[in-house]
PDB file of N, CA and C in Angstrom:
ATOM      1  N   UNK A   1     -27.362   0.869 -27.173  1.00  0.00           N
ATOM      2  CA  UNK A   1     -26.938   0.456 -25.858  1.00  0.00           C
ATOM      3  C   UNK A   1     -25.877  -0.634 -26.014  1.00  0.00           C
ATOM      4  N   UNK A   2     -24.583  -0.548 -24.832  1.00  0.00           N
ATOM      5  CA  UNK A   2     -23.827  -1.831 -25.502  1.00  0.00           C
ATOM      6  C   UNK A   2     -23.995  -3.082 -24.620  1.00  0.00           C
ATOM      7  N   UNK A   3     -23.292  -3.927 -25.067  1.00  0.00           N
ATOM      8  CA  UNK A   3     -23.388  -5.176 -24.215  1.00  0.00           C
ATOM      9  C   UNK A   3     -23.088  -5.033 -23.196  1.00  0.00           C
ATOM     10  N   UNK A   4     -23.702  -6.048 -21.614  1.00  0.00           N
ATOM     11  CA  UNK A   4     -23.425  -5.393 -20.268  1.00  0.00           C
ATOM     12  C   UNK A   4     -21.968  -6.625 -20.023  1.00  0.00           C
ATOM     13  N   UNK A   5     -21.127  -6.351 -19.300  1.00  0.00           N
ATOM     14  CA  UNK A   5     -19.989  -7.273 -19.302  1.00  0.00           C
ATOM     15  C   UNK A   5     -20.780  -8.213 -17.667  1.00  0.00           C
ATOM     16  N   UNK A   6     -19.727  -9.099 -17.910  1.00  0.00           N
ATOM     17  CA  UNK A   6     -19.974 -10.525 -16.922  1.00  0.00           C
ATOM     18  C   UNK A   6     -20.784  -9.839 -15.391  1.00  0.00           C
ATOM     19  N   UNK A   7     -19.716  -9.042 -15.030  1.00  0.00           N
ATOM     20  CA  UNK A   7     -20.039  -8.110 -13.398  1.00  0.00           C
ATOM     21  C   UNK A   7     -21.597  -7.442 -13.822  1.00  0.00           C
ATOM     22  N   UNK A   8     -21.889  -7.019 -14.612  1.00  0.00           N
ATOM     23  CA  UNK A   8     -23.331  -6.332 -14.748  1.00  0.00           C
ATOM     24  C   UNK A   8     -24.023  -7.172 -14.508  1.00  0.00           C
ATOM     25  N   UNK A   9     -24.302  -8.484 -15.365  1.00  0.00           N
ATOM     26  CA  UNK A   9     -24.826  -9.687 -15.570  1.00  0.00           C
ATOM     27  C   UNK A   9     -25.026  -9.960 -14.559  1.00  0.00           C
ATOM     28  N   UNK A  10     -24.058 -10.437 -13.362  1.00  0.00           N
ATOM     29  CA  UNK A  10     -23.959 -11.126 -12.488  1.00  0.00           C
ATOM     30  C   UNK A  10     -24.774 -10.301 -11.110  1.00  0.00           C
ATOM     31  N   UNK A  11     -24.640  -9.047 -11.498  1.00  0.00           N
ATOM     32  CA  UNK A  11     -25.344  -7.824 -10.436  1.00  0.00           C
ATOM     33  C   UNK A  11     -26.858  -8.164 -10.786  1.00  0.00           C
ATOM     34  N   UNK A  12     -27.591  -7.969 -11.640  1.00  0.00           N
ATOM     35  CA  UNK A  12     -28.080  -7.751 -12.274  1.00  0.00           C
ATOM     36  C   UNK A  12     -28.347  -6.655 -12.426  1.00  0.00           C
ATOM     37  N   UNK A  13     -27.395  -5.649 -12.830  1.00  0.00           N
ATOM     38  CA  UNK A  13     -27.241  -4.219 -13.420  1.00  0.00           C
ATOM     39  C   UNK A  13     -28.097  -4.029 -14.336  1.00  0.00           C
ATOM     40  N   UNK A  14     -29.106  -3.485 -15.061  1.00  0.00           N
ATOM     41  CA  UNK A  14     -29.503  -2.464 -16.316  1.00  0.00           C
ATOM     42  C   UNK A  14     -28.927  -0.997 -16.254  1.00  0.00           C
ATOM     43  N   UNK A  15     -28.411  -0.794 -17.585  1.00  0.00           N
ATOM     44  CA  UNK A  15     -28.427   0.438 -17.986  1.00  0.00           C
ATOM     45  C   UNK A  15     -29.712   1.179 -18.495  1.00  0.00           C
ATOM     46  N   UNK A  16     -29.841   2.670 -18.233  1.00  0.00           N
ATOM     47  CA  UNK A  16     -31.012   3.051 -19.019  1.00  0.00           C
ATOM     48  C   UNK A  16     -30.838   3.355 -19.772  1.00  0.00           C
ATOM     49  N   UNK A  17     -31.630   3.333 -20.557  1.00  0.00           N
ATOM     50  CA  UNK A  17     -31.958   3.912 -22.406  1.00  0.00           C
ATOM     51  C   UNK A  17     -31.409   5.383 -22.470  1.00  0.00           C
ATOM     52  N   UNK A  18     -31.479   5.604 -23.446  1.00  0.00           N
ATOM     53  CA  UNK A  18     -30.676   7.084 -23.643  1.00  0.00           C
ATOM     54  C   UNK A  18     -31.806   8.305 -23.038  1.00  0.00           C
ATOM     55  N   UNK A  19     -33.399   7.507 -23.110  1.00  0.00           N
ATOM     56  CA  UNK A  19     -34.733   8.027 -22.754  1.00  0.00           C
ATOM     57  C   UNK A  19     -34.586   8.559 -21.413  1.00  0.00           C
ATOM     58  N   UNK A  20     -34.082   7.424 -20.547  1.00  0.00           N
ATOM     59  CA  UNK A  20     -34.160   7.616 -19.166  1.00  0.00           C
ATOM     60  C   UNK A  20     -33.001   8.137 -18.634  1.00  0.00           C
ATOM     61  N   UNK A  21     -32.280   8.136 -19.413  1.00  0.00           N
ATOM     62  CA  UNK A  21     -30.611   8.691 -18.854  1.00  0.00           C
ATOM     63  C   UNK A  21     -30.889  10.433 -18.927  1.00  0.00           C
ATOM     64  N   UNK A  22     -31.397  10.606 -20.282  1.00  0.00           N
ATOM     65  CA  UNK A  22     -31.892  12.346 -19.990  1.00  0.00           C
ATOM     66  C   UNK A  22     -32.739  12.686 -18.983  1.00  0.00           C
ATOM     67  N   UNK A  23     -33.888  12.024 -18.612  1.00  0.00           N
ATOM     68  CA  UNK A  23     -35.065  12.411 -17.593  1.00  0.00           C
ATOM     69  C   UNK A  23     -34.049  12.562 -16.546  1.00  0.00           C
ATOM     70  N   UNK A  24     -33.036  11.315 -16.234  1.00  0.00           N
ATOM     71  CA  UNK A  24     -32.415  11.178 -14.758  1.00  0.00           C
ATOM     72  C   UNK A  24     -31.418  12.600 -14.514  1.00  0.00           C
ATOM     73  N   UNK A  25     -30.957  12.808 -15.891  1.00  0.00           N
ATOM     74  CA  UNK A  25     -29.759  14.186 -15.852  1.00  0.00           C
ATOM     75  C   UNK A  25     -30.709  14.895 -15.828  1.00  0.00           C
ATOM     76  N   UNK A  26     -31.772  15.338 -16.731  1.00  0.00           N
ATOM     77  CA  UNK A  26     -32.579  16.785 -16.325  1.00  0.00           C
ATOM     78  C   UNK A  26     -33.187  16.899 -14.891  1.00  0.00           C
ATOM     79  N   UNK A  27     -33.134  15.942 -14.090  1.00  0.00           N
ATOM     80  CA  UNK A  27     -34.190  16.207 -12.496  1.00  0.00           C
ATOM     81  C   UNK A  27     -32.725  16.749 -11.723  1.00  0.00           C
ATOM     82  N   UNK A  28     -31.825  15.959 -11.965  1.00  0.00           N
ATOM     83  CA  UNK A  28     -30.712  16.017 -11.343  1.00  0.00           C
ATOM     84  C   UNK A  28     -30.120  17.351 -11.434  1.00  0.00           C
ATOM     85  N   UNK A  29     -30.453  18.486 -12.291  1.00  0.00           N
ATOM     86  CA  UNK A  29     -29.904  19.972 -13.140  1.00  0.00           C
ATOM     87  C   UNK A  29     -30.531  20.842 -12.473  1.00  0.00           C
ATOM     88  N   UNK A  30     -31.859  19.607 -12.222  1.00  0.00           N
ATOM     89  CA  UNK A  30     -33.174  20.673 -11.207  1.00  0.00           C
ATOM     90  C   UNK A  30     -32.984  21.202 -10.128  1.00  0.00           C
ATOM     91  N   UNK A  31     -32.360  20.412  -9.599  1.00  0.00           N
ATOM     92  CA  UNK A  31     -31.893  20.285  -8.107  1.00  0.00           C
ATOM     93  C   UNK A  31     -30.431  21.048  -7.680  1.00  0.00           C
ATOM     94  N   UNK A  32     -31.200  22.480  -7.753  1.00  0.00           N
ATOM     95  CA  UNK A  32     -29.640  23.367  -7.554  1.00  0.00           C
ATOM     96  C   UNK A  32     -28.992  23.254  -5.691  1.00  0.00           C
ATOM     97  N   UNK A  33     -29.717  22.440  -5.027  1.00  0.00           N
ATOM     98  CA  UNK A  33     -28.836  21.952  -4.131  1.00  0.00           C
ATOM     99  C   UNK A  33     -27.731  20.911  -4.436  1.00  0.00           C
ATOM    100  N   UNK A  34     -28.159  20.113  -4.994  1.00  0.00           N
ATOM    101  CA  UNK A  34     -27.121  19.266  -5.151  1.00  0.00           C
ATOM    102  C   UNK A  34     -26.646  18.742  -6.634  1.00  0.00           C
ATOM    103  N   UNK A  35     -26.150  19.791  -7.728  1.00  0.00           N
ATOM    104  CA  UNK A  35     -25.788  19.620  -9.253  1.00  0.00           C
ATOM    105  C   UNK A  35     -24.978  18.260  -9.265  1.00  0.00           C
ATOM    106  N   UNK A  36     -24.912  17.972 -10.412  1.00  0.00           N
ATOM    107  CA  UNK A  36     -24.045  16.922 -10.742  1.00  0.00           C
ATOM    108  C   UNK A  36     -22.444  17.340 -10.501  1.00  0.00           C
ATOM    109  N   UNK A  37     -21.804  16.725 -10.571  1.00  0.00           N
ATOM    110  CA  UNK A  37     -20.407  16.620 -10.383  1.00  0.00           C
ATOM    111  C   UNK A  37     -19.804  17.364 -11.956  1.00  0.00           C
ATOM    112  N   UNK A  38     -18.739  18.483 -12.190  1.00  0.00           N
ATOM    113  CA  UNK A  38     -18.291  18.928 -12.968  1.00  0.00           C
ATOM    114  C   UNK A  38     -16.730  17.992 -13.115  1.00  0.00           C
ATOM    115  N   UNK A  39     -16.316  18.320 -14.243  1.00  0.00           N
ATOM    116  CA  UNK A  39     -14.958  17.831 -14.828  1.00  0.00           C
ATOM    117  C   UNK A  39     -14.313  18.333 -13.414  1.00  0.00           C
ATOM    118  N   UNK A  40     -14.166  19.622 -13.416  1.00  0.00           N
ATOM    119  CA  UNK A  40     -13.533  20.451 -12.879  1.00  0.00           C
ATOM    120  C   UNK A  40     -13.321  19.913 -11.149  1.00  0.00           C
ATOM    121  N   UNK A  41     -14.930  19.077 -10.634  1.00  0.00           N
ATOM    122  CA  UNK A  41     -15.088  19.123  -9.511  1.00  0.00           C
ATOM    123  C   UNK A  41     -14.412  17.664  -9.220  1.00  0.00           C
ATOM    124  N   UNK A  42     -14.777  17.001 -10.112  1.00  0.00           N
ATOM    125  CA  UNK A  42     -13.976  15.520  -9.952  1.00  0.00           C
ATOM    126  C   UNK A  42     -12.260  15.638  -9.432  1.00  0.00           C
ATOM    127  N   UNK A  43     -11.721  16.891 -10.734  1.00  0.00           N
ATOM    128  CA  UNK A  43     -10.284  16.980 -10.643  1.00  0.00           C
ATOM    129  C   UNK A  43      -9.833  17.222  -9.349  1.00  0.00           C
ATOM    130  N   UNK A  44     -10.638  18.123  -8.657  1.00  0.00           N
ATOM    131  CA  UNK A  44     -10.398  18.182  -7.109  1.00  0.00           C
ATOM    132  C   UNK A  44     -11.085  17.372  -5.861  1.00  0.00           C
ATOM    133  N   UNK A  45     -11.782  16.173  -6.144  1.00  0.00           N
ATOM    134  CA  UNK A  45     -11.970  15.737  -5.451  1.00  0.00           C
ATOM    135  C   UNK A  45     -11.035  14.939  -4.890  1.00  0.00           C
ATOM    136  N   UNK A  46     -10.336  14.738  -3.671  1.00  0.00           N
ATOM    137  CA  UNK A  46      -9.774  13.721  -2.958  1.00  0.00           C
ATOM    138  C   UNK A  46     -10.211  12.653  -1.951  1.00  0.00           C
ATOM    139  N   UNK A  47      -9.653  11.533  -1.892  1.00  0.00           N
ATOM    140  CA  UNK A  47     -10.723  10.087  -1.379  1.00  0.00           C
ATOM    141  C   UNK A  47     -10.741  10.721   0.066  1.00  0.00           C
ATOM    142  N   UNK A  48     -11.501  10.672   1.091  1.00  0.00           N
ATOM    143  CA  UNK A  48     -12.138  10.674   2.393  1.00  0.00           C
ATOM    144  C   UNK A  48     -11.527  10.412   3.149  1.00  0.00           C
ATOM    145  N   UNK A  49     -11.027   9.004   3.039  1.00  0.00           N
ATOM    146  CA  UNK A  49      -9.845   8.046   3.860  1.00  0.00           C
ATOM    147  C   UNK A  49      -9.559   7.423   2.864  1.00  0.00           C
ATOM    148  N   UNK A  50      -7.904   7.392   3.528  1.00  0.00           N
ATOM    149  CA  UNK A  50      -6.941   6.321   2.225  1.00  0.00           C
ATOM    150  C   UNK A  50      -6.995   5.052   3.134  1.00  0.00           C
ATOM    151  N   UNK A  51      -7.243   3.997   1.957  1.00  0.00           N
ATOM    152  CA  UNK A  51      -7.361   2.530   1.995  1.00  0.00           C
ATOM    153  C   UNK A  51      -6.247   1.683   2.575  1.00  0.00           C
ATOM    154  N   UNK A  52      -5.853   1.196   2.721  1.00  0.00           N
ATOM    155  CA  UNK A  52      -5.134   0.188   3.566  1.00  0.00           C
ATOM    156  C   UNK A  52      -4.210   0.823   5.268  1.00  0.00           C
ATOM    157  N   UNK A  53      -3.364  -0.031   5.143  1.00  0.00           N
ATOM    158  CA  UNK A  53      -2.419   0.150   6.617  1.00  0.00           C
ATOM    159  C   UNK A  53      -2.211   1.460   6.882  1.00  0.00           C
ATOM    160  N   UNK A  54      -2.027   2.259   7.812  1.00  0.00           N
ATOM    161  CA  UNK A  54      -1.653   3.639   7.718  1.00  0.00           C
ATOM    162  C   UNK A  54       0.059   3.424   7.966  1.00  0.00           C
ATOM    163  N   UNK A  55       0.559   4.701   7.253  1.00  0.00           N
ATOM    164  CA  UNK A  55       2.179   4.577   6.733  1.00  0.00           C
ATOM    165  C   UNK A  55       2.608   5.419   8.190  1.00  0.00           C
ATOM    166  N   UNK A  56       3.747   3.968   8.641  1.00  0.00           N
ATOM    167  CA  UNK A  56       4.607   4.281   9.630  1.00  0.00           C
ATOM    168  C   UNK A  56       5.270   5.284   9.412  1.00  0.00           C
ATOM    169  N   UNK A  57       6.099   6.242  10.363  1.00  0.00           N
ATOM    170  CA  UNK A  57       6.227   7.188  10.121  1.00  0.00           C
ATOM    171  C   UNK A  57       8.055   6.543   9.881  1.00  0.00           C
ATOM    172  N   UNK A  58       8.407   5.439  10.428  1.00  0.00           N
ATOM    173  CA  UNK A  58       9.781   4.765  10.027  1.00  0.00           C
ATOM    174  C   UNK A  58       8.852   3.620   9.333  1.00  0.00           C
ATOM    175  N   UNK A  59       9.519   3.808   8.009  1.00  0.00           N
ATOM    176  CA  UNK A  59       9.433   2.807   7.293  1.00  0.00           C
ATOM    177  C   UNK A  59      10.255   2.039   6.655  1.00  0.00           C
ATOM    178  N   UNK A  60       9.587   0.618   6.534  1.00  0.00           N
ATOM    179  CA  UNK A  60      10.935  -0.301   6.422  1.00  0.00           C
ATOM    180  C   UNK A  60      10.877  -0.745   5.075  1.00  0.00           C
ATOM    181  N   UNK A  61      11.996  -1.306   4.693  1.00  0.00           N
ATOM    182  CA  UNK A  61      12.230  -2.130   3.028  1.00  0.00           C
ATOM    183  C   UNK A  61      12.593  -3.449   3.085  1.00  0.00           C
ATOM    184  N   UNK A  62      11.217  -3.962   1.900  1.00  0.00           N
ATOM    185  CA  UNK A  62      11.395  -5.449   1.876  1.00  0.00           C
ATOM    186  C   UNK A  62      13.174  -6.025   1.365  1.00  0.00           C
ATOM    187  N   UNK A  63      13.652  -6.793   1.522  1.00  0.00           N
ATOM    188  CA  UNK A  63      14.756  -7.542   1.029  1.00  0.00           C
ATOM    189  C   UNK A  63      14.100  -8.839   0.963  1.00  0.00           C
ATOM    190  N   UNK A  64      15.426  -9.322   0.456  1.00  0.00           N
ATOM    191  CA  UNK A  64      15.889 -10.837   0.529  1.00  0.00           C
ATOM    192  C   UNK A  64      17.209 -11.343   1.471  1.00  0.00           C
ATOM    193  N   UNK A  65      16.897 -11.863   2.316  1.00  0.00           N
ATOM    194  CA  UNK A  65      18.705 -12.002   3.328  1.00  0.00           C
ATOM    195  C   UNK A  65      18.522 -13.587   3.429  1.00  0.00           C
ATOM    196  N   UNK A  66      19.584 -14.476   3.077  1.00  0.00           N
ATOM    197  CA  UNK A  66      20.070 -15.354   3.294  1.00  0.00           C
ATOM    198  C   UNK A  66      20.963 -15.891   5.068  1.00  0.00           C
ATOM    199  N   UNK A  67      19.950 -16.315   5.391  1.00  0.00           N
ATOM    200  CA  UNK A  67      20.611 -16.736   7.049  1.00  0.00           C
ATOM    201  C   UNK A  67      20.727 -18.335   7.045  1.00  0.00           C
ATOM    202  N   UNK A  68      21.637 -18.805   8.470  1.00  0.00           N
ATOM    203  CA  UNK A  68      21.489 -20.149   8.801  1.00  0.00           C
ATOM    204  C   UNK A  68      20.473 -20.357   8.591  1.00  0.00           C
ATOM    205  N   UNK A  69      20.217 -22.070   8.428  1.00  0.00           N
ATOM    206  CA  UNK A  69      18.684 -22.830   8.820  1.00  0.00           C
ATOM    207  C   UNK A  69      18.631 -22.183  10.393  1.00  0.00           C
ATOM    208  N   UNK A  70      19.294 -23.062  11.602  1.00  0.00           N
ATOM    209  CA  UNK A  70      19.149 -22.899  13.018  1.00  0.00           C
ATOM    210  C   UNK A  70      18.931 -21.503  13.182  1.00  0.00           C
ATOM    211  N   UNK A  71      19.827 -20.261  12.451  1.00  0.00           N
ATOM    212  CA  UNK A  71      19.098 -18.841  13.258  1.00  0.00           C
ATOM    213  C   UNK A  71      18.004 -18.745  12.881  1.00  0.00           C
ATOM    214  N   UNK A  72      17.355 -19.088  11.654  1.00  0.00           N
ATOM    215  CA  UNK A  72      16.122 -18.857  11.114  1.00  0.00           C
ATOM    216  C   UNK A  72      15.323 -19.414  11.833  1.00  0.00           C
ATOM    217  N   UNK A  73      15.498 -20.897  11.934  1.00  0.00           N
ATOM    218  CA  UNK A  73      14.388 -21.434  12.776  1.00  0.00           C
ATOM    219  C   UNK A  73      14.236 -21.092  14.562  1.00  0.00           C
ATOM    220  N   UNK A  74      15.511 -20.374  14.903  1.00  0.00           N
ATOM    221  CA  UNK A  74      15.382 -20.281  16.055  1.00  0.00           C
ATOM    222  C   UNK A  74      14.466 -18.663  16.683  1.00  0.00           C
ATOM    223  N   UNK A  75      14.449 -17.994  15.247  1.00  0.00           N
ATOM    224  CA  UNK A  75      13.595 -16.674  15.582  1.00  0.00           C
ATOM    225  C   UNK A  75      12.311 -17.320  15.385  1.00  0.00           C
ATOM    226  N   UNK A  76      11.790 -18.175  14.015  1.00  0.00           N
ATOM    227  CA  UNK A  76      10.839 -18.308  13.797  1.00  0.00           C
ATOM    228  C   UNK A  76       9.911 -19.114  15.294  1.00  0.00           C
ATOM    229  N   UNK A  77      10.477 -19.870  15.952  1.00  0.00           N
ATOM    230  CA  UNK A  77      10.131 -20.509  16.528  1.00  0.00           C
ATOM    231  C   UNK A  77       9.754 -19.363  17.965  1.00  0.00           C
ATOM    232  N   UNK A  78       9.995 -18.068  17.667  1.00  0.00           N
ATOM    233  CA  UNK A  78       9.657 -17.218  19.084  1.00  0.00           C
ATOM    234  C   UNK A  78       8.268 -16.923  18.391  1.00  0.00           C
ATOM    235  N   UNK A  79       7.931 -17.346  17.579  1.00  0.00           N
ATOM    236  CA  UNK A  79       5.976 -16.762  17.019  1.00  0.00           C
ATOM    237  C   UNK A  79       6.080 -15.421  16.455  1.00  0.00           C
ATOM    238  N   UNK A  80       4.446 -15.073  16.402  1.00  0.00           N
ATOM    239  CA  UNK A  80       4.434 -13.881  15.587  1.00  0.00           C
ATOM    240  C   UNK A  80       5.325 -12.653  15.974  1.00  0.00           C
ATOM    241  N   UNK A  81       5.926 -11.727  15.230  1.00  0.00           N
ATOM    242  CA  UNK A  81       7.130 -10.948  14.857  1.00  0.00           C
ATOM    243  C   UNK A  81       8.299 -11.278  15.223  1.00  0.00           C
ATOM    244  N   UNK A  82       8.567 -12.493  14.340  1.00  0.00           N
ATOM    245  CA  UNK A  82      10.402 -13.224  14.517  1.00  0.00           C
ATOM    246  C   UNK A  82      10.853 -11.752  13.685  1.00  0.00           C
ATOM    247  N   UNK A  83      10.435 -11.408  12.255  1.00  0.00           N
ATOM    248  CA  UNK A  83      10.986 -10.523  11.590  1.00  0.00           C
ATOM    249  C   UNK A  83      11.071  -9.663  12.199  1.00  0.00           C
ATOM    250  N   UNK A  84      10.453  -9.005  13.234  1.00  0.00           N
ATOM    251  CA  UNK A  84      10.775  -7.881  13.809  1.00  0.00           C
ATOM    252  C   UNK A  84      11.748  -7.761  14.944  1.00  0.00           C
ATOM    253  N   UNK A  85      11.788  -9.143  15.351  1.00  0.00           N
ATOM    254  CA  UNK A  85      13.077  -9.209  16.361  1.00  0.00           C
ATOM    255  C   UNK A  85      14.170  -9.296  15.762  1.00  0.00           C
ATOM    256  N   UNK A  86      14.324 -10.109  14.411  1.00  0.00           N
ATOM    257  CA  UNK A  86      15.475  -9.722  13.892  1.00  0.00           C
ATOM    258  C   UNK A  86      16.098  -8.714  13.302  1.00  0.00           C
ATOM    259  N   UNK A  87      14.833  -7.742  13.159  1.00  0.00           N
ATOM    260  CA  UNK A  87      15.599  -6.275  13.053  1.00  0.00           C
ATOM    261  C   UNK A  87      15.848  -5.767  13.972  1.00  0.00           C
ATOM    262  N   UNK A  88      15.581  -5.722  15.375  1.00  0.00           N
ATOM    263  CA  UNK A  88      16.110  -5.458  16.624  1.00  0.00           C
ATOM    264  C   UNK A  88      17.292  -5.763  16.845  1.00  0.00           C
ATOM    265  N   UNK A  89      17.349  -7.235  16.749  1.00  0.00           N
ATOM    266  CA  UNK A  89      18.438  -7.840  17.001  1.00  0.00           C
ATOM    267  C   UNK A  89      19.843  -7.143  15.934  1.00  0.00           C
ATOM    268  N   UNK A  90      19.871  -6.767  14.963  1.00  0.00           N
ATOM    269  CA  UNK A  90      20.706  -6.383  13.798  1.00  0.00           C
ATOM    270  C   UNK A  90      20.588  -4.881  14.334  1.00  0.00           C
ATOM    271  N   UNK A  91      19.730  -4.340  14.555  1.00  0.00           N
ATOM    272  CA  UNK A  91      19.724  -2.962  15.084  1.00  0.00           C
ATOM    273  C   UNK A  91      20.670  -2.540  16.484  1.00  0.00           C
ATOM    274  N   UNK A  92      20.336  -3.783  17.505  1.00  0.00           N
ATOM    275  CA  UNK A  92      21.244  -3.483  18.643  1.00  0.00           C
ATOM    276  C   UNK A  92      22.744  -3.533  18.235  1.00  0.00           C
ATOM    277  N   UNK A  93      22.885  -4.995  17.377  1.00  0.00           N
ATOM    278  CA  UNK A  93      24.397  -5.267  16.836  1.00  0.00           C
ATOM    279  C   UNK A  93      24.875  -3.840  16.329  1.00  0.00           C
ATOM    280  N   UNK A  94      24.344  -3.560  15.146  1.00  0.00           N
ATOM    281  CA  UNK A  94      25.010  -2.495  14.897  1.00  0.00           C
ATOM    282  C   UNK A  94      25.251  -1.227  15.798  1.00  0.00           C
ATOM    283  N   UNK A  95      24.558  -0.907  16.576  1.00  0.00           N
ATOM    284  CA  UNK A  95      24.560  -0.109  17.796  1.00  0.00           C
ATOM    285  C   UNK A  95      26.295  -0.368  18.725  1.00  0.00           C
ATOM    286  N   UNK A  96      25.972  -1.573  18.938  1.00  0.00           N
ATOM    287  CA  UNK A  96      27.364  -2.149  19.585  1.00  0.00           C
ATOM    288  C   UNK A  96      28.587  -2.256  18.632  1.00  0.00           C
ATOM    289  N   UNK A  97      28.170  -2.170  17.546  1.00  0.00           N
ATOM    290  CA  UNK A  97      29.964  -2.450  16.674  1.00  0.00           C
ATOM    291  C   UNK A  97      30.093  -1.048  15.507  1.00  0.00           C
ATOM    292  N   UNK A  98      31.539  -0.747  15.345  1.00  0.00           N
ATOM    293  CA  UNK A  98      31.857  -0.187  14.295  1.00  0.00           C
ATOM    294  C   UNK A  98      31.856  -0.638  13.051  1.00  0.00           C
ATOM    295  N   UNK A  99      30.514  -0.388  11.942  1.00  0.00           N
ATOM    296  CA  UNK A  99      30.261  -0.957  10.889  1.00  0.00           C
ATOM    297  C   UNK A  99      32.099  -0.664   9.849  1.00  0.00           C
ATOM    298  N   UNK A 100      32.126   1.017  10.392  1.00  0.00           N
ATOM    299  CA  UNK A 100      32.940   1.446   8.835  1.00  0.00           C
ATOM    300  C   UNK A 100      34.352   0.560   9.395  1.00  0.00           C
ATOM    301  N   UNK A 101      34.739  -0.005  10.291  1.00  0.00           N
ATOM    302  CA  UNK A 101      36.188  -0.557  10.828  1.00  0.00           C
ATOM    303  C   UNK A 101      36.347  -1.588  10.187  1.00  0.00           C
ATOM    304  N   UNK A 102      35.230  -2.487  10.452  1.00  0.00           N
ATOM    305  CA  UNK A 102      34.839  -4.048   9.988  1.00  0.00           C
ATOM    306  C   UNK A 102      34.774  -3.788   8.328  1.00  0.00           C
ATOM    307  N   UNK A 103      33.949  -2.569   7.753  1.00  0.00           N
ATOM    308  CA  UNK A 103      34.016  -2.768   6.001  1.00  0.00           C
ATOM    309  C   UNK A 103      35.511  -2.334   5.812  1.00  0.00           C
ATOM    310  N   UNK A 104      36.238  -1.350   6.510  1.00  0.00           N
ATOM    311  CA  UNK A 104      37.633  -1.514   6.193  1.00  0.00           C
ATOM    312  C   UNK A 104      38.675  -2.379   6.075  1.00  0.00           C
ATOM    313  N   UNK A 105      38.201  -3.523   7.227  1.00  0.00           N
ATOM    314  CA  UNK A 105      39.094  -4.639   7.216  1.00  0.00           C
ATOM    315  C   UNK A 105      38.615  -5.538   5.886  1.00  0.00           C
ATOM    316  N   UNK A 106      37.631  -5.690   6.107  1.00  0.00           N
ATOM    317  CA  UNK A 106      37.049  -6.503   4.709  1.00  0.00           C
ATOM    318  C   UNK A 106      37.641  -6.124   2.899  1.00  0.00           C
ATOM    319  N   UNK A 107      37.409  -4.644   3.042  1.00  0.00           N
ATOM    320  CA  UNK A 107      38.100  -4.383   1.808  1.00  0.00           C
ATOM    321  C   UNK A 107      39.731  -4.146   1.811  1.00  0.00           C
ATOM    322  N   UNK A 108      40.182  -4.620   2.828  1.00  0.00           N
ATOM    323  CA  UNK A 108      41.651  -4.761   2.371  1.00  0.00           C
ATOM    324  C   UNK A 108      42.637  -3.815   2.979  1.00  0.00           C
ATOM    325  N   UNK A 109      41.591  -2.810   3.440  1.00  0.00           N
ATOM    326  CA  UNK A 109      42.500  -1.153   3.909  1.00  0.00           C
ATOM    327  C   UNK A 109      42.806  -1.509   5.361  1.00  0.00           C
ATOM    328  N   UNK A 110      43.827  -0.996   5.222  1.00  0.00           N
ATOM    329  CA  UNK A 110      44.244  -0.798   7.201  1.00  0.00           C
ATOM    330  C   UNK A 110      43.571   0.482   7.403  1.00  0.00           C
ATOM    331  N   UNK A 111      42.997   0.015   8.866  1.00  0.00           N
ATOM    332  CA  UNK A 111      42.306   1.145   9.683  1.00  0.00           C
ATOM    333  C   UNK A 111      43.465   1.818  10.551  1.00  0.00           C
ATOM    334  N   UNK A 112      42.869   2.703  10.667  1.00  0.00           N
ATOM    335  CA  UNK A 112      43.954   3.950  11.132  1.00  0.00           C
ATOM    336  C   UNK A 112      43.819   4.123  12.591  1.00  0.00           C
TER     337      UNK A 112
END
């Protein structure tokens, strides 16, 4: 038998002997309602419900963006979801302006 690690300890987990581990698999073999779990059956098992947040169907990506102090503090200061107003807010902007005109002027090209 091997050593039980810290979490066993702390459960107070026992393992059984190799004695009782057969008795527990042979009752369990008995029981053709409900067999043990096969290699085979594991490979297809899938979890029940998946664990955390459920995935928006628009999903967004973390960054890093560098803003004023004052705009920063002036979203933060509207409370919970400043971040989400400022994607609104960047969402309407772009709505209202021609992104590709403005990257044209920027890189140097005359717009047509």
């Amino acid at each position: 038998m091997g050593k039980l690690s810290p979490m066993e300890i702390k459960l107070g987990l026992m393992r059984p002997t190799p004695e009782e581990d057969a008795q527990i698999t042979a009752a369990a073999l008995s029981d053709l309602d409900n067999l043990p779990w096969t290699d085979k059956d594991w490979a297809k098992a899938k979890p029940f419900m998946l664990r955390g947040r459920p995935l928006s169907e628009l999903t967004k990506k973390r960054i890093t963006i560098r803003l004023e102090r004052n705009t920063l503090e002036k979203f933060r200061a509207t409370g919970k979801g400043w971040q989400t107003r400022i994607d609104k807010a960047l969402g309407e902007w772009l709505a209202a302006n021609d992104l590709e005109k403005m990257s044209e002027k920027s890189d140097g090209k005359k717009s047509a």
